[in-house]
Protein backbone atom coordinates (compact mmCIF):
# COMPACT_ATOMS: atom_id res chain seq x y z
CA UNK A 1 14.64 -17.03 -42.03
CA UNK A 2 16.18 -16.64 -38.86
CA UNK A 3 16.16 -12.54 -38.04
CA UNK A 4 18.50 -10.66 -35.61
CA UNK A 5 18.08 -9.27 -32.68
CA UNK A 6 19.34 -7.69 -30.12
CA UNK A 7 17.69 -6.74 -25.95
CA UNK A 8 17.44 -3.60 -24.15
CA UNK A 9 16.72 -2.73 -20.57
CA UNK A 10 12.91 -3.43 -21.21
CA UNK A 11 9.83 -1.66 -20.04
CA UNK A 12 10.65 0.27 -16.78
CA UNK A 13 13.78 1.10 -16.51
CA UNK A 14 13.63 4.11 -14.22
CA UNK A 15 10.73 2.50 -12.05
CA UNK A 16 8.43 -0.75 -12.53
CA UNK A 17 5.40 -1.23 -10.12
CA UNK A 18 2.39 -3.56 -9.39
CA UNK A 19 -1.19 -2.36 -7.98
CA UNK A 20 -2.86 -5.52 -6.61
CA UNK A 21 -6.82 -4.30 -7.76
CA UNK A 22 -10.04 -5.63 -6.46
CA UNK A 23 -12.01 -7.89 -9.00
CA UNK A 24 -14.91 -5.63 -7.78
CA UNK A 25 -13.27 -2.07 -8.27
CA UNK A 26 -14.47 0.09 -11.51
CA UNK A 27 -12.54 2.85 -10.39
CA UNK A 28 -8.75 3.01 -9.53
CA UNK A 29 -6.79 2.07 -12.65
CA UNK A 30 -9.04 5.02 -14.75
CA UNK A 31 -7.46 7.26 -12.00
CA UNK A 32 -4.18 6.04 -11.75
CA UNK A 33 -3.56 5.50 -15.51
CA UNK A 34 -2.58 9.31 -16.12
CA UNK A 35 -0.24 9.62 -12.69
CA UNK A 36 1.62 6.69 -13.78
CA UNK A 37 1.94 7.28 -17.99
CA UNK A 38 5.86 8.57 -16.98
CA UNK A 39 9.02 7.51 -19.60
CA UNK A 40 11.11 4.83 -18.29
CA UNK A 41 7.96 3.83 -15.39
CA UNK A 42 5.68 0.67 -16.22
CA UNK A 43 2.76 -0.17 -13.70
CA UNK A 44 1.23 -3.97 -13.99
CA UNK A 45 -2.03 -4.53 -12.70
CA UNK A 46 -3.26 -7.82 -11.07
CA UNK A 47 -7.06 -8.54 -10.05
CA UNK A 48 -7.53 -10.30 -6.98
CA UNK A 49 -11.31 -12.27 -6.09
CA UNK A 50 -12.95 -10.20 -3.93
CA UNK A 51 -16.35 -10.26 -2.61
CA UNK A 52 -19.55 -7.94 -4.20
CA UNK A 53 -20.64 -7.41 -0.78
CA UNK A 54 -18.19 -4.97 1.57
CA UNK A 55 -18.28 -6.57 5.63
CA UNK A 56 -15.36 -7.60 7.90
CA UNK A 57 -15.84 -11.01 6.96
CA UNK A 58 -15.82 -10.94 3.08
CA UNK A 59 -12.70 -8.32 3.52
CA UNK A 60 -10.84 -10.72 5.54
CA UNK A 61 -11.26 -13.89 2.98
CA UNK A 62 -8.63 -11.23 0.93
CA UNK A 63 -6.02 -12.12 3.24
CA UNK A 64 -5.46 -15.62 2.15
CA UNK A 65 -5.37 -14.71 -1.97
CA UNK A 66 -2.63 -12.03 -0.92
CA UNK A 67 0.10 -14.11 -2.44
CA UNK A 68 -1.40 -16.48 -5.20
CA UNK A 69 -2.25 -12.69 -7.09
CA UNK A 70 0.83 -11.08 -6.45
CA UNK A 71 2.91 -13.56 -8.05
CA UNK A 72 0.40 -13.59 -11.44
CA UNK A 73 2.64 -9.82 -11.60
CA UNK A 74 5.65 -9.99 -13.50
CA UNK A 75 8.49 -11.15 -11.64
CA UNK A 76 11.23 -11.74 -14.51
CA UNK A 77 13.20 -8.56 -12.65
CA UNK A 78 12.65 -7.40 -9.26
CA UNK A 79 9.44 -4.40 -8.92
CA UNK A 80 9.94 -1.61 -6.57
CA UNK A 81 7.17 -0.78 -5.12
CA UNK A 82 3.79 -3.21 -5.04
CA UNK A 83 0.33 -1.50 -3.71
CA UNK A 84 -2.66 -3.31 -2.29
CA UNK A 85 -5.58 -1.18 -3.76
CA UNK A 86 -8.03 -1.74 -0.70
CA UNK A 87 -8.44 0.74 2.18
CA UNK A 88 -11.24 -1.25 3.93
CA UNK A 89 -9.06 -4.41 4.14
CA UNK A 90 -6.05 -3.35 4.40
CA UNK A 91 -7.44 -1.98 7.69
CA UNK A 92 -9.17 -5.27 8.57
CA UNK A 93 -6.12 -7.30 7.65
CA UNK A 94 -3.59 -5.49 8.82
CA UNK A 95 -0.95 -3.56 6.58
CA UNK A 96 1.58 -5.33 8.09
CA UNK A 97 -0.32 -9.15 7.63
CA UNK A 98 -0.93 -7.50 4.04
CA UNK A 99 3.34 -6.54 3.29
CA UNK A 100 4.13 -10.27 4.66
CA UNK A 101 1.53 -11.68 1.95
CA UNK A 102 2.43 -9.77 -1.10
CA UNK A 103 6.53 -10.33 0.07
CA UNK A 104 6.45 -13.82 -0.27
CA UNK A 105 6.20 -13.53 -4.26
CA UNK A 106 7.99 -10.69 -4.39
CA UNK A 107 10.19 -10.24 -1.40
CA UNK A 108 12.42 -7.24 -2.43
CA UNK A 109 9.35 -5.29 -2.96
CA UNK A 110 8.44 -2.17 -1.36
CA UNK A 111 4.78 -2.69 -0.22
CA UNK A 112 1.97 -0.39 0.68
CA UNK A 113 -1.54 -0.04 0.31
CA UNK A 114 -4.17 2.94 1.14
CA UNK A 115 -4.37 2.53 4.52
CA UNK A 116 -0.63 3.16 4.99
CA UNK A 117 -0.63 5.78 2.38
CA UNK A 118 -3.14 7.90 3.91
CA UNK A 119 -1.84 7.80 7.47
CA UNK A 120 1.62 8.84 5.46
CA UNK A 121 0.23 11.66 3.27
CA UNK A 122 -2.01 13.26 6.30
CA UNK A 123 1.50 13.27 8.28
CA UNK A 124 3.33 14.69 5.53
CA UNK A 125 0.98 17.44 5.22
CA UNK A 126 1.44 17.99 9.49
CA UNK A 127 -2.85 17.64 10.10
CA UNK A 128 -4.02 15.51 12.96
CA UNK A 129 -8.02 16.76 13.10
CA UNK A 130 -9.09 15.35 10.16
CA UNK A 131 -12.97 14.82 8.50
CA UNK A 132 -13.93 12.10 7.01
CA UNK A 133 -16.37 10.37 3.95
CA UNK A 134 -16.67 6.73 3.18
CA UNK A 135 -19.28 4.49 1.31
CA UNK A 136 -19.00 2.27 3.90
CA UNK A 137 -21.83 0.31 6.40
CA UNK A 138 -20.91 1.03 9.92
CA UNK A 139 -18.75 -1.70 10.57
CA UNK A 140 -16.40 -0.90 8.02
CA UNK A 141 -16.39 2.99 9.07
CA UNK A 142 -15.31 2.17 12.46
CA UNK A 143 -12.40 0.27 11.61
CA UNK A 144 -11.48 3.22 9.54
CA UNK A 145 -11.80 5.57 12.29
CA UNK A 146 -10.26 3.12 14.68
CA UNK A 147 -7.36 3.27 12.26
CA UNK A 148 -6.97 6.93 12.23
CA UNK A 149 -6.74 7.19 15.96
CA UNK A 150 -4.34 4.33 16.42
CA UNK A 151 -2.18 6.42 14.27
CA UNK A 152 -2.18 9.81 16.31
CA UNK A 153 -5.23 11.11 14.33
CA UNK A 154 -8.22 12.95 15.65
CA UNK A 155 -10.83 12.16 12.68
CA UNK A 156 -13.34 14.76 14.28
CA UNK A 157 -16.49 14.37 11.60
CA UNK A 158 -17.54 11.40 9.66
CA UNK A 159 -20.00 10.92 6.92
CA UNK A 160 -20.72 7.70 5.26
CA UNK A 161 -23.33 7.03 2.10
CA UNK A 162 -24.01 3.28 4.22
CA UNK A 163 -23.40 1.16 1.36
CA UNK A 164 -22.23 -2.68 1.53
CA UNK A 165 -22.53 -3.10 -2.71
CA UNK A 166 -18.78 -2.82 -4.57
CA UNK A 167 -21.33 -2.40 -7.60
CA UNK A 168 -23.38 0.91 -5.94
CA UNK A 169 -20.14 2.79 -4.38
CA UNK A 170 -18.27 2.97 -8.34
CA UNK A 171 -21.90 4.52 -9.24
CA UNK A 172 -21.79 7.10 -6.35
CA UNK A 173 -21.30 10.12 -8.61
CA UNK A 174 -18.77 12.65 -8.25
CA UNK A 175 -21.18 15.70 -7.96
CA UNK A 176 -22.23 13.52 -4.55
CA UNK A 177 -18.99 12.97 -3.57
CA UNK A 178 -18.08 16.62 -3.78
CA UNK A 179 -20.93 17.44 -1.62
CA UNK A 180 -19.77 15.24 1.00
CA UNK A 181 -16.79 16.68 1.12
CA UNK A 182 -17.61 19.66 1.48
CA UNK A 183 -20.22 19.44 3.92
CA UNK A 184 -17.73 17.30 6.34
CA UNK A 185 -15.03 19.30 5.12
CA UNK A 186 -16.91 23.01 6.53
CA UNK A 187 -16.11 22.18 9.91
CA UNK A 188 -13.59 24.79 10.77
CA UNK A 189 -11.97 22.60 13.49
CA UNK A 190 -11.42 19.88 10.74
CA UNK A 191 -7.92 20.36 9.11
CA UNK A 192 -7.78 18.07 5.97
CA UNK A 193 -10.82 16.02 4.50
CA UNK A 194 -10.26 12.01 3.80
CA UNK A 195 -12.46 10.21 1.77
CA UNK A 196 -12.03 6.45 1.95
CA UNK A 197 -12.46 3.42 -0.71
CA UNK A 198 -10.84 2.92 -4.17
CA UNK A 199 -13.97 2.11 -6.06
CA UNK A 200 -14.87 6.18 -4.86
CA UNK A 201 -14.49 8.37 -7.85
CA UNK A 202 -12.83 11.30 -6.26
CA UNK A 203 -10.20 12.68 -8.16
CA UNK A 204 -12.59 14.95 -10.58
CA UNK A 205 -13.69 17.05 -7.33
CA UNK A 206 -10.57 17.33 -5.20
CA UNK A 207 -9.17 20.63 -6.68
CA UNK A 208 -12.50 21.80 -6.67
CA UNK A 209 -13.21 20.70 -3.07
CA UNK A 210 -9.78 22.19 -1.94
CA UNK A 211 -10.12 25.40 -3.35
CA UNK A 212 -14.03 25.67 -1.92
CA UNK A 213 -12.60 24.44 1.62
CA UNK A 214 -9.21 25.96 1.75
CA UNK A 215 -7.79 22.75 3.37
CA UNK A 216 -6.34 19.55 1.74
CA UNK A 217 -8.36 16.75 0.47
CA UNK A 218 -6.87 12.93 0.47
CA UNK A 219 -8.68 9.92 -1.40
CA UNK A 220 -7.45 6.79 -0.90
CA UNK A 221 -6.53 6.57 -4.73
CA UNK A 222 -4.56 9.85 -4.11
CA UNK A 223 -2.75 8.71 -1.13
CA UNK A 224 -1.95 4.99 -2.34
CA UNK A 225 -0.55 6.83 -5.94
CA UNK A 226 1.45 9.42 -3.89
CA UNK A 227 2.61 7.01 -1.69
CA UNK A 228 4.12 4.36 -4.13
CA UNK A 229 5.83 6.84 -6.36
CA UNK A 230 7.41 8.03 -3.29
CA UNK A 231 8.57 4.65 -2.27
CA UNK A 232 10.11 4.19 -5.76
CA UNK A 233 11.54 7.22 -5.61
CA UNK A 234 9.47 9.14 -8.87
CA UNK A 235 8.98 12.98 -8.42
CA UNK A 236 5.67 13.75 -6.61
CA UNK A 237 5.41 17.64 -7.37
CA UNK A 238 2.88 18.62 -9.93
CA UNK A 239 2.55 15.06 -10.65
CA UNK A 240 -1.35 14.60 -9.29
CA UNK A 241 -4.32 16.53 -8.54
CA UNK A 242 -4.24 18.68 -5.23
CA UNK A 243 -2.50 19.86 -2.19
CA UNK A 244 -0.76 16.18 -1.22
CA UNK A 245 0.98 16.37 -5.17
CA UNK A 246 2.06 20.21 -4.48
CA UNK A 247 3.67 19.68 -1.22
């Protein structure tokens, strides 16, 4: 029996994204899952090979699987926006290496990653003396802070917990993370608080951290969600946790 049918618009309609995830991260699609459950708004996930170990070197070997995993996301119509979940290498690659990559699978995408997004957000929000807590070894911190400061920032405090395992930053708890926070955050020179890495879990403290410290707090996950349903055009307001979702 040959049955009828007939074909709508399909999943998406209103906006259709891709997050390009680490094969290592535990974290970001549990906090982006709620942000991005909108009518009409589909988000596809793809995992790209990354490397247990977090160093310059085994963040760079990203670079050349940029494309291959960007076209295993659905290309049957065009996506809007694409992300890059990786703060670390999209500061050792380059975000604008990274937007050539992912472009040449989908090349009327809209590309970003949390690099971008946080320089973005902490503009938005008009705060240049910023703190900042990462997992990362030293390395890795630098380049972050190196980041900042080619951007116009003044990241005045930095805390790291020194860790090089994927595996021990999605364990970090969020009780520890909070405390960070807030101890880099006390500084009363320090305007806004950014804590760097998608495998961080951050988004169960940030109210609580912002409300402690008076002053915004950015995660990369925050940033890179914020960030992408700007780009596609997707109301922000009252959309996420904290200050960067009420502004």
């Amino acid at each position: 029996m040959e049955l009828e049918f007939e074909c709508d618009g399909g999943l998406g309609s209103r906006a259709a994204l891709g997050l390009i995830v680490l094969q290592a991260d535990e974290t970001i699609e549990k906090e982006f899952r709620p942000l991005f459950d909108l009518d009409d708004v589909v988000l596809y996930h793809a995992r790209i090979p990354s490397d247990p170990e977090v160093n310059e070197e085994t963040l760079m070997r990203m670079k050349a699987g940029l494309t291959d995993t960007a076209a295993l996301l659905p290309g049957n119509r065009p996506l809007d926006v694409i992300g890059y979940a990786c703060t670390s290498a999209s500061t050792v690659i380059g975000s604008e290496a990274v937007e050539t990559a992912v472009r040449k699978a989908h090349p009327h995408a809209r590309v970003t990653n949390p690099a971008t997004a946080v320089i973005t957000a902490l503009k938005h929000l008009g705060v240049t003396r910023v703190g900042v807590v990462t997992p990362y070894i030293a390395e890795v911190s630098e380049a972050v802070v190196d980041l900042l400061r080619n951007a116009g920032l003044d990241p005045l405090k930095v805390g790291s917990f020194g860790q090089s395992e994927e595996a021990t930053v999605a364990r970090i708890s969020p009780q520890s993370v909070e405390r960070a926070i807030q101890a880099i955050g006390e500084d009363l020179e320090v305007e806004a608080v950014f804590a760097s890495c998608t495998n961080l879990r951050t988004f169960p403290v940030i109210e609580g951290c912002e409300k402690k410290l008076g002053k915004p707090v950015i995660s990369s996950n925050l940033a890179l969600a914020w960030h992408m349903m700007t780009l596609a055009g997707l109301e922000t307001t009252g959309s996420g946790p904290g200050k960067l979702f009420e502004s």
